[in-house]
Protein backbone atom coordinates (compact mmCIF):
# COMPACT_ATOMS: atom_id res chain seq x y z
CA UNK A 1 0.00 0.00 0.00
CA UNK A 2 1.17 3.78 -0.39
CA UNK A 3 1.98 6.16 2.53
CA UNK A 4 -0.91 8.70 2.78
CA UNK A 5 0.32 12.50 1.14
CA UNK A 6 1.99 14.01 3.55
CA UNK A 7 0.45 17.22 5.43
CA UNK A 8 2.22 20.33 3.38
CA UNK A 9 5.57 21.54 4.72
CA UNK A 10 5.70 24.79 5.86
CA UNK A 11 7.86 27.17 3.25
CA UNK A 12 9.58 30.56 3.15
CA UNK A 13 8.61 31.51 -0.60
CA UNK A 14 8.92 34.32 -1.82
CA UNK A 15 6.19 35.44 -3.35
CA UNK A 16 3.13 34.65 -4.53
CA UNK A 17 3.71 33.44 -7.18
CA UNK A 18 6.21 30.73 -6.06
CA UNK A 19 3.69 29.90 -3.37
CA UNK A 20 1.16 28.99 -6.20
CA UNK A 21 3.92 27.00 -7.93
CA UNK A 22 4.13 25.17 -5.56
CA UNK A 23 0.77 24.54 -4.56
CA UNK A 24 0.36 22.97 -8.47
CA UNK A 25 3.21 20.55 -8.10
CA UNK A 26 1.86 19.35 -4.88
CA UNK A 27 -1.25 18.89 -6.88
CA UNK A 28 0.32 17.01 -9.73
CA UNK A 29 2.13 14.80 -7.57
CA UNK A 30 -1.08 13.78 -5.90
CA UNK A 31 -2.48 13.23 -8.84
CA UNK A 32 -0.18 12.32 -11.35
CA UNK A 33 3.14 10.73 -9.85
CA UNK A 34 2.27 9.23 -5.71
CA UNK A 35 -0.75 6.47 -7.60
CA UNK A 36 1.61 5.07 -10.12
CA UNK A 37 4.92 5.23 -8.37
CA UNK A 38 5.06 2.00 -7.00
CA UNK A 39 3.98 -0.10 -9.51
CA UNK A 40 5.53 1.82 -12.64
CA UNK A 41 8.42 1.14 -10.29
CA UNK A 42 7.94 -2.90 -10.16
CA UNK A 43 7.33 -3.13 -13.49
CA UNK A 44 10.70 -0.87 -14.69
CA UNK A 45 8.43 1.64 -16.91
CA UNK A 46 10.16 4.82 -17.65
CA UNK A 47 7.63 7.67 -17.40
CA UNK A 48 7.78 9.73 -20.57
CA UNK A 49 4.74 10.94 -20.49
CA UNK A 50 4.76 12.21 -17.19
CA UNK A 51 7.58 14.28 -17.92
CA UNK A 52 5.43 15.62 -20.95
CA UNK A 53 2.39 16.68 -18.41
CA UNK A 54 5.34 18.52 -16.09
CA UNK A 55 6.54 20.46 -18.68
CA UNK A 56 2.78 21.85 -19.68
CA UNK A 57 3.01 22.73 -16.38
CA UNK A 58 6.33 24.83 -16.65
CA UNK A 59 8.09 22.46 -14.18
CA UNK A 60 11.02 21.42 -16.54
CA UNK A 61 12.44 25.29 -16.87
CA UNK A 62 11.88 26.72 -14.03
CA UNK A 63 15.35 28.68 -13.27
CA UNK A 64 16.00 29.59 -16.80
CA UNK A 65 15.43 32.94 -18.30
CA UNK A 66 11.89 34.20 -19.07
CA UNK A 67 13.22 34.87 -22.84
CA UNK A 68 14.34 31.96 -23.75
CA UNK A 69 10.66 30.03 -22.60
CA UNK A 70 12.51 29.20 -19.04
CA UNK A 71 10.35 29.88 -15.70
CA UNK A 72 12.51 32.75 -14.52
CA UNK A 73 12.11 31.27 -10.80
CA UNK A 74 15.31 31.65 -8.01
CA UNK A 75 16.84 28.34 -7.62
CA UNK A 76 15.38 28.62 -3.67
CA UNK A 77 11.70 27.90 -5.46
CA UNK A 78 13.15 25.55 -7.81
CA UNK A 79 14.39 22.82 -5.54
CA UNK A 80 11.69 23.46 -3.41
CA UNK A 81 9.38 21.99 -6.40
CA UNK A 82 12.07 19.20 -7.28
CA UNK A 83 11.50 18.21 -3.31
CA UNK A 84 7.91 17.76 -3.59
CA UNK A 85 8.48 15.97 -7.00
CA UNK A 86 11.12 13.17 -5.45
CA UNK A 87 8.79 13.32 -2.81
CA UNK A 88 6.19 11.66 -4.50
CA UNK A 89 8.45 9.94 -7.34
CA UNK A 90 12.17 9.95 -6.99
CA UNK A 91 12.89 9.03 -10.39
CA UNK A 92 10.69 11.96 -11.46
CA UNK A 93 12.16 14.61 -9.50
CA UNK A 94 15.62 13.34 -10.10
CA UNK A 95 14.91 12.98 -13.70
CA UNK A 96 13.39 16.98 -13.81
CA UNK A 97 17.19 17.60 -11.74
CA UNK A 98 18.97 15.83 -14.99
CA UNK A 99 17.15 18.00 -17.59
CA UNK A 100 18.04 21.06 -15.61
CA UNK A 101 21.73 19.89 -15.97
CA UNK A 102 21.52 19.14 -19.57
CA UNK A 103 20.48 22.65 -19.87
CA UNK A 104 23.06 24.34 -17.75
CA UNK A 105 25.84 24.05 -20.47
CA UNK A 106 23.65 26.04 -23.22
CA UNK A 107 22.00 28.23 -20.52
CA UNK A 108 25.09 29.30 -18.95
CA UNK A 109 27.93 29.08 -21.71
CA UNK A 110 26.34 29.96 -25.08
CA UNK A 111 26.51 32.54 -27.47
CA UNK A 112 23.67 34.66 -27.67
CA UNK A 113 22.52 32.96 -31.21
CA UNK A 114 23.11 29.56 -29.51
CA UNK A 115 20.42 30.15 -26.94
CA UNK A 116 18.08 31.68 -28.91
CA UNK A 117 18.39 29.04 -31.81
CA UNK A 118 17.78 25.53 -28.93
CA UNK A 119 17.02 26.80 -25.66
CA UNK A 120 13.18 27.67 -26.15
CA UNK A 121 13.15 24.02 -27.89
CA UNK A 122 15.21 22.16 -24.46
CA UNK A 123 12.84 24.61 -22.40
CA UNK A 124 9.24 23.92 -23.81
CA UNK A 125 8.34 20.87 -22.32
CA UNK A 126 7.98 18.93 -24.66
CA UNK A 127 12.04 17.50 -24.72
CA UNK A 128 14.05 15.82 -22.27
CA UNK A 129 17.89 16.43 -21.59
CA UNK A 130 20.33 14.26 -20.30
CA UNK A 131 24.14 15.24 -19.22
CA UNK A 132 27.09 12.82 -20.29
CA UNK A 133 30.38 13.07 -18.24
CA UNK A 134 30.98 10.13 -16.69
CA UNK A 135 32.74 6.97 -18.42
CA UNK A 136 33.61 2.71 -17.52
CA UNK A 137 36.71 3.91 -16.57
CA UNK A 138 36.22 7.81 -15.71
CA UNK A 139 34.01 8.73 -12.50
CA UNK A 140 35.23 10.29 -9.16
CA UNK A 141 38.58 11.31 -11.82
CA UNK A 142 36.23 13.31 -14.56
CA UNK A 143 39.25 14.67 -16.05
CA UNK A 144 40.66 11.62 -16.94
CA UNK A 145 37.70 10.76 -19.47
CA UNK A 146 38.38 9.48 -23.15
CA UNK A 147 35.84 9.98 -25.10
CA UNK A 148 37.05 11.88 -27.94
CA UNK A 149 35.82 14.38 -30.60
CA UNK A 150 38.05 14.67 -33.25
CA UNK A 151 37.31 17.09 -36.17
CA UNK A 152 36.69 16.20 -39.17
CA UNK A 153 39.42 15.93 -41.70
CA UNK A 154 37.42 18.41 -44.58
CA UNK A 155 38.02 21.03 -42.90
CA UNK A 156 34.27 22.40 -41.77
CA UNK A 157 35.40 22.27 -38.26
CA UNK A 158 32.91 19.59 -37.23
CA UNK A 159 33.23 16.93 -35.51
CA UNK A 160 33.43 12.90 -35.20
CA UNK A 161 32.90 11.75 -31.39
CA UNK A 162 34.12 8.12 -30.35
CA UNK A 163 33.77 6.30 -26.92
CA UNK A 164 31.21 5.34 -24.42
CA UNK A 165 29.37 7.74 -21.75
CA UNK A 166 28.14 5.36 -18.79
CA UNK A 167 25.38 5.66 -15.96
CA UNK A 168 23.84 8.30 -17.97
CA UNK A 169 20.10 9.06 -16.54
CA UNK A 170 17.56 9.04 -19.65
CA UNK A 171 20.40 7.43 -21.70
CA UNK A 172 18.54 6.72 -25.21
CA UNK A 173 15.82 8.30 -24.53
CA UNK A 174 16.76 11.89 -24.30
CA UNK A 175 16.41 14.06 -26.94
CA UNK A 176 19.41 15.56 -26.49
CA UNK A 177 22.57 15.18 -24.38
CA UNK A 178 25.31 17.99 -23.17
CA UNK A 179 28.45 15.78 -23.34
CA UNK A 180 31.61 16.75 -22.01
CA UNK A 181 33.96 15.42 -24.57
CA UNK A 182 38.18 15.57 -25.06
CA UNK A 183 39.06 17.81 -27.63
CA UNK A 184 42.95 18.24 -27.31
CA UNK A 185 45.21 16.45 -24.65
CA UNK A 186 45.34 14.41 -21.65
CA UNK A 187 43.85 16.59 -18.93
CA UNK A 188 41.31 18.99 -17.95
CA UNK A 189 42.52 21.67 -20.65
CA UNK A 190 41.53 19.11 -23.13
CA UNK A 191 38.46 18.75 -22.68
CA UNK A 192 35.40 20.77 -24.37
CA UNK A 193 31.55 20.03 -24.28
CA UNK A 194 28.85 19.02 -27.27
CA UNK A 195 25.37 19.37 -27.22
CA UNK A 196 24.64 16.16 -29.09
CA UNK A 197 20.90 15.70 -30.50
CA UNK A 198 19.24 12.69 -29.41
CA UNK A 199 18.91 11.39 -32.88
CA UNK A 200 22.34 12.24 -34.42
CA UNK A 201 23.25 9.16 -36.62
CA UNK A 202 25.72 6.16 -35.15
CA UNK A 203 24.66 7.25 -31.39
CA UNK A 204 22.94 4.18 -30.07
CA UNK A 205 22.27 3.05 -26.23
CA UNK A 206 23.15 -0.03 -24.42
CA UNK A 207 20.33 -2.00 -22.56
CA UNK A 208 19.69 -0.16 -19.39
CA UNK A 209 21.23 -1.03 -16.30
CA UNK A 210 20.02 -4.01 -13.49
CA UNK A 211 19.71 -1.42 -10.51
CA UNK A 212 18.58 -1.85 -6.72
CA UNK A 213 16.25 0.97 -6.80
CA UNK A 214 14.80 3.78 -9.35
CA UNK A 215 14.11 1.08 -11.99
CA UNK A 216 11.66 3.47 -13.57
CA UNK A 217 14.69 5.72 -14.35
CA UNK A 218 16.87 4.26 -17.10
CA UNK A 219 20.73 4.33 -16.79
CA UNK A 220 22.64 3.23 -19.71
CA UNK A 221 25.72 3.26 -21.37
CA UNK A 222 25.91 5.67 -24.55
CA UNK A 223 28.22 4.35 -27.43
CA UNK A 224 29.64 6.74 -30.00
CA UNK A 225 30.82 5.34 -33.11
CA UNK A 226 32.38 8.44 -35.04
CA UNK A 227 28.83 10.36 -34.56
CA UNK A 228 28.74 13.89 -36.66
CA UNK A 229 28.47 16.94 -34.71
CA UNK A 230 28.36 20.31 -36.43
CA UNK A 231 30.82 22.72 -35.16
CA UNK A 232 28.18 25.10 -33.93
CA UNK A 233 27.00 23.17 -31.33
CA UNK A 234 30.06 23.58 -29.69
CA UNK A 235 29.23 25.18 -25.86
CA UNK A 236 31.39 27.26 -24.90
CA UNK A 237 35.30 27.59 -25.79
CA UNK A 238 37.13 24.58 -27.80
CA UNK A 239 38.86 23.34 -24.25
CA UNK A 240 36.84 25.01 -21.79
CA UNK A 241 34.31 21.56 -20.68
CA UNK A 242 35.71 20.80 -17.61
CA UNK A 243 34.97 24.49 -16.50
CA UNK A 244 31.34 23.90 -17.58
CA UNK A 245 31.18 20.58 -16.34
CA UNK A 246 31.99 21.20 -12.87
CA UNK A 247 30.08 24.65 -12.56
CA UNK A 248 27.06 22.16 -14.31
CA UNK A 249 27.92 20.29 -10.99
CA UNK A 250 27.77 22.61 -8.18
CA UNK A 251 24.23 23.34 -9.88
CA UNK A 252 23.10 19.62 -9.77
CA UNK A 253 23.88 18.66 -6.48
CA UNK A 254 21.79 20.96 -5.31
CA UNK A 255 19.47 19.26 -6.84
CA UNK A 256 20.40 15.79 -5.56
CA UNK A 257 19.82 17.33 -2.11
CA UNK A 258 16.71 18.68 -2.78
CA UNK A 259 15.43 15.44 -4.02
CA UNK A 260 17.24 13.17 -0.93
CA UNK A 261 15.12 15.34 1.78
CA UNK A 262 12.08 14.66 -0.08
CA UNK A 263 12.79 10.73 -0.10
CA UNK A 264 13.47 11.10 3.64
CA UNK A 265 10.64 13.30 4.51
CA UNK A 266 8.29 10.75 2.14
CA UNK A 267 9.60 7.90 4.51
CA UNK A 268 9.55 9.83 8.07
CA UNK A 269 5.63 10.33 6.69
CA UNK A 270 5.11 7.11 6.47
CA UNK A 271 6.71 6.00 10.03
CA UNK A 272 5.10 8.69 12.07
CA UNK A 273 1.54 7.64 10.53
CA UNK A 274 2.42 4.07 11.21
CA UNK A 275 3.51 4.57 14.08
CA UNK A 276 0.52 6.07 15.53
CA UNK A 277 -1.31 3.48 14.00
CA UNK A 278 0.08 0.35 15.05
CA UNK A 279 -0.63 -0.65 18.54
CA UNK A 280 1.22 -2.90 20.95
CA UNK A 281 0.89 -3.48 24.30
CA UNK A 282 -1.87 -2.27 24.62
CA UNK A 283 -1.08 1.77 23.22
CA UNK A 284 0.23 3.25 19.62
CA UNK A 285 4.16 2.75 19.37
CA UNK A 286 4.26 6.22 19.19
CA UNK A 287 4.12 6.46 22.68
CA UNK A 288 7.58 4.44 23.47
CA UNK A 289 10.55 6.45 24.41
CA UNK A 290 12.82 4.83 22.12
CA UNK A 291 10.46 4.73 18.98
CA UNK A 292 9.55 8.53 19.66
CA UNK A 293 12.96 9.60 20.15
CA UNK A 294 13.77 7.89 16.78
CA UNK A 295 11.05 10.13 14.89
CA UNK A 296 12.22 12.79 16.56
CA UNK A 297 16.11 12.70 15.22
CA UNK A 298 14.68 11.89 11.42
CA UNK A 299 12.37 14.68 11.41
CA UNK A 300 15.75 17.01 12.96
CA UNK A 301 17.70 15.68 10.47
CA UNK A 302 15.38 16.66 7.62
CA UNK A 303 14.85 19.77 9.08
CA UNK A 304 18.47 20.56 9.33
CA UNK A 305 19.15 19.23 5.58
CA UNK A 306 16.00 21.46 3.71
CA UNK A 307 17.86 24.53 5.52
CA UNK A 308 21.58 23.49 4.59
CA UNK A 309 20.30 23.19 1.04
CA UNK A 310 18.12 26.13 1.07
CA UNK A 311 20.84 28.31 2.59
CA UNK A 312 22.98 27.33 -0.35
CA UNK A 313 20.34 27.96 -3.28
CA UNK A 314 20.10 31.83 -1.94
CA UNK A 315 23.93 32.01 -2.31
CA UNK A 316 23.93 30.94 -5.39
CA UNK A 317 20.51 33.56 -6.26
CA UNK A 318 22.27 36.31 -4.92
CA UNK A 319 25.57 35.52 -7.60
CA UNK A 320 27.96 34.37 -4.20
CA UNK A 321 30.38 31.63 -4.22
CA UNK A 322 28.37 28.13 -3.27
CA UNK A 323 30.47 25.20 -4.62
CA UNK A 324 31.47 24.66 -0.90
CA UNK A 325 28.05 25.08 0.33
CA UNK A 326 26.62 22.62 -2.95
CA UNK A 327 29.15 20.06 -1.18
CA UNK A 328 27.80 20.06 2.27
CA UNK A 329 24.17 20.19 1.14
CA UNK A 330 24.64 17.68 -1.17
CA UNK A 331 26.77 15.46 1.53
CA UNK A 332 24.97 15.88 4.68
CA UNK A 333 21.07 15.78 2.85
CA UNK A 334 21.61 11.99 1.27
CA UNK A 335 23.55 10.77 3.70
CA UNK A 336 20.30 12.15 5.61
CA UNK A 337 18.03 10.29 3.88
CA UNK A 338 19.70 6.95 3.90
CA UNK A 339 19.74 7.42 7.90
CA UNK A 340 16.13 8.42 7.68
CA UNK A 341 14.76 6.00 4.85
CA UNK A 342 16.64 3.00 7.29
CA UNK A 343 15.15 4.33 10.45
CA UNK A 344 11.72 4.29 8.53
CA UNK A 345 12.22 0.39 7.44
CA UNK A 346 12.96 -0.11 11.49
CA UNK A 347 9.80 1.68 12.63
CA UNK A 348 7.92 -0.88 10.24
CA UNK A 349 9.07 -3.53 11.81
CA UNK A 350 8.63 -7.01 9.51
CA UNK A 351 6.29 -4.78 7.11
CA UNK A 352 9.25 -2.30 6.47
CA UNK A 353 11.06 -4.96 5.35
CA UNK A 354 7.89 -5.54 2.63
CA UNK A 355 6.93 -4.38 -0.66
CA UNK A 356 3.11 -3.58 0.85
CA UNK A 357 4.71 -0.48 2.28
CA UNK A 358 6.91 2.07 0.40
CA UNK A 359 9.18 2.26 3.33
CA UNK A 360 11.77 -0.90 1.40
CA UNK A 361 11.81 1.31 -1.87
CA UNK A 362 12.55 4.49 -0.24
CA UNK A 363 15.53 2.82 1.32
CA UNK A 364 16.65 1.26 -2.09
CA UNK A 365 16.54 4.65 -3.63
CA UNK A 366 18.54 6.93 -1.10
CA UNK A 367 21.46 5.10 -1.61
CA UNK A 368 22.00 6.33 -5.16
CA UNK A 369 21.65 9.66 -3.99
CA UNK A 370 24.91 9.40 -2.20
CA UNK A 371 26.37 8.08 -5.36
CA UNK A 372 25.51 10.34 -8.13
CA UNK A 373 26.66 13.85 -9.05
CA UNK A 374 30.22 13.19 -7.21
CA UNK A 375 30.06 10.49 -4.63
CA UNK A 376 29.92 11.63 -0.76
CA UNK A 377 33.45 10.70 -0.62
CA UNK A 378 34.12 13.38 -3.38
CA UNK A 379 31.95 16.11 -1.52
CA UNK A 380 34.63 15.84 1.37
CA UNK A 381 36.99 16.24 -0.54
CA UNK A 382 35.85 19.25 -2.25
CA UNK A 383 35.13 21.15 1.09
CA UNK A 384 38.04 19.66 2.60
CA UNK A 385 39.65 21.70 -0.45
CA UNK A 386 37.82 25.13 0.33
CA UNK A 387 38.94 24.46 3.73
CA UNK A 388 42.81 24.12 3.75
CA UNK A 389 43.63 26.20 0.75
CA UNK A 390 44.85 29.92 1.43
């Protein structure tokens, strides 16, 4: 069975506006995303169309500029949305974080004729991004990828890409991807970024990868056998990628965090209505000391993560430094939810451990949060970095 929706968290927003936003994603997740979730889950069925029915709704822009079809909304109100999104569907809200990735590059790096020419296409809704760094042999170490882009020996200045992208969210079914490509030599000065149409000819997908949890999301491995990309579509400077890639980065796990407290706040949901629920010894389990206190520390926790996060998305509104603060968030809110979505599995007792309750897949999926978009491991040692150096 499904956890009942959750009472509404209370937000600062500011302004009306966002609060209304808001309001129509909690809506659509109630409606759209919490009835399917489990079983589109069981059976592995990617979504498509619900992605389709967000971006009507604006949901798939929503920090982009006004002029090139984007929502124009501060990256506070943004994750706020992806929260309640991963709160009802993780693979939703962390597929609606991947297409705001993919659109970073263009966004944030393009010429003026660029953006005007694809962005209102990536932005309207109707297309779905996905963002191509890592590689089989190239994860944690992103500037020792291999994939190569070699120009084309007419002289047009285009260009013929060769390798394999791997654990690439929406891989073949994207209709476009922002790969970060090598261009010149071994390094991060050698390395420049594509934006690669979905379509483009000898581009093909592997099967989609066996996973533990968000089986609804497909991860595959992209294989490039000497696919043509015209020289315009070139982001950026010719050996600037791993600039974009990692400023892409400090974007996206923001996004990861925002989606990890709305797993965790999904599963304390669940536990604190169980728990009130389920009696034993004569009175709800609620009322024992030790299975109170528990609630208590996941609901702190989540508390403590949704400000961490939000204190780094108005850094990064008001144009401050937040790749330290995109770290921490993105560190301390999965690790968060793994706590949380385990302590939720506990408070269940022998039906956490069930696939009648939600509690089992809410477990399964937090752990990829503290995998993707730089591992936890890598988040300490990126504010390890912005500690020590002078």
């Amino acid at each position: 069975m499904n956890a009942a929706p959750p009472k509404p968290v209370e937000r600062r927003l500011p302004s009306e506006e966002a609060r209304e936003l808001l309001a129509l994603t909690r809506e659509l997740v109630d409606r759209e995303l919490r009835p399917r979730a489990a079983e589109d889950e069981a059976a592995g069925r990617f979504p498509r169309e619900v992605f389709r029915t967000l971006g009507q709704a604006g949901l798939l822009s929503l920090p982009y500029p006004q002029e090139y079809g984007g929502g124009e909304q501060p990256y506070e109100v943004y994750l706020q949305v992806l929260e309640e999104l991963a709160a009802g569907w993780l693979a939703v809200g962390l597929g609606v974080s991947v297409h705001t990735l993919s659109c970073h590059a263009l966004a944030g790096f393009g010429t003026e004729e660029q953006r005007k020419r694809w962005l209102p296409g990536m932005l309207g809704g109707t297309q779905l991004g996905a963002y191509c760094l890592s590689e089989p042999q190239s994860g944690s170490d992103a500037a020792a990828l291999r994939t190569r882009a070699d120009q084309a020996a007419d002289g047009s200045g285009d260009y013929l890409v060769h390798g394999t992208k791997a654990w690439i969210t929406h891989g073949g079914q994207a209709d476009f991807y922002s790969a970060i490509v090598r261009t010149g030599e071994d390094g991060p000065h050698g390395i420049s970024c594509l934006l690669i149409p979905g379509d483009a000819p000898k581009l093909s997908a592997a099967p989609p990868e066996h996973k533990m949890g968000m089986n609804s999301s497909p991860t595959a491995q992209l294989h490039f056998d000497g696919v043509p990309v015209a020289a315009d579509r070139l982001i950026g400077e010719q050996g600037q990628g791993f600039q974009i890639a990692l400023a892409a980065l400090d974007s996206g796990r923001l996004g990861i965090a925002a989606c990890a407290i709305g797993v965790a706040q999904s599963a304390l949901d669940l536990a604190v209505e169980y728990a009130r629920n389920r009696r034993q010894f004569g009175r709800p389990i609620a009322d024992f000391q030790g299975l109170s206190f528990m609630l208590a520390d996941m609901a702190t926790q989540i508390e403590a993560g949704r400000a961490l996060y939000l204190a780094a998305a108005r850094r990064r509104d008001e144009g401050l430094a937040f790749s330290k603060e995109a770290a921490m968030a993105k560190l301390f809110c999965t690790d968060t939810a793994m706590r949380v979505t385990t302590d939720a599995v506990q408070v269940l007792g022998g039906y956490g451990y069930t696939q009648d309750f939600p509690a089992e897949r809410f477990m399964r999926e937090a752990k990829v949060l503290q995998i993707v978009e730089g591992t936890n491991q890598i988040q300490r040692l990126v504010i390890g970095r912005h500690l020590t150096r002078g």
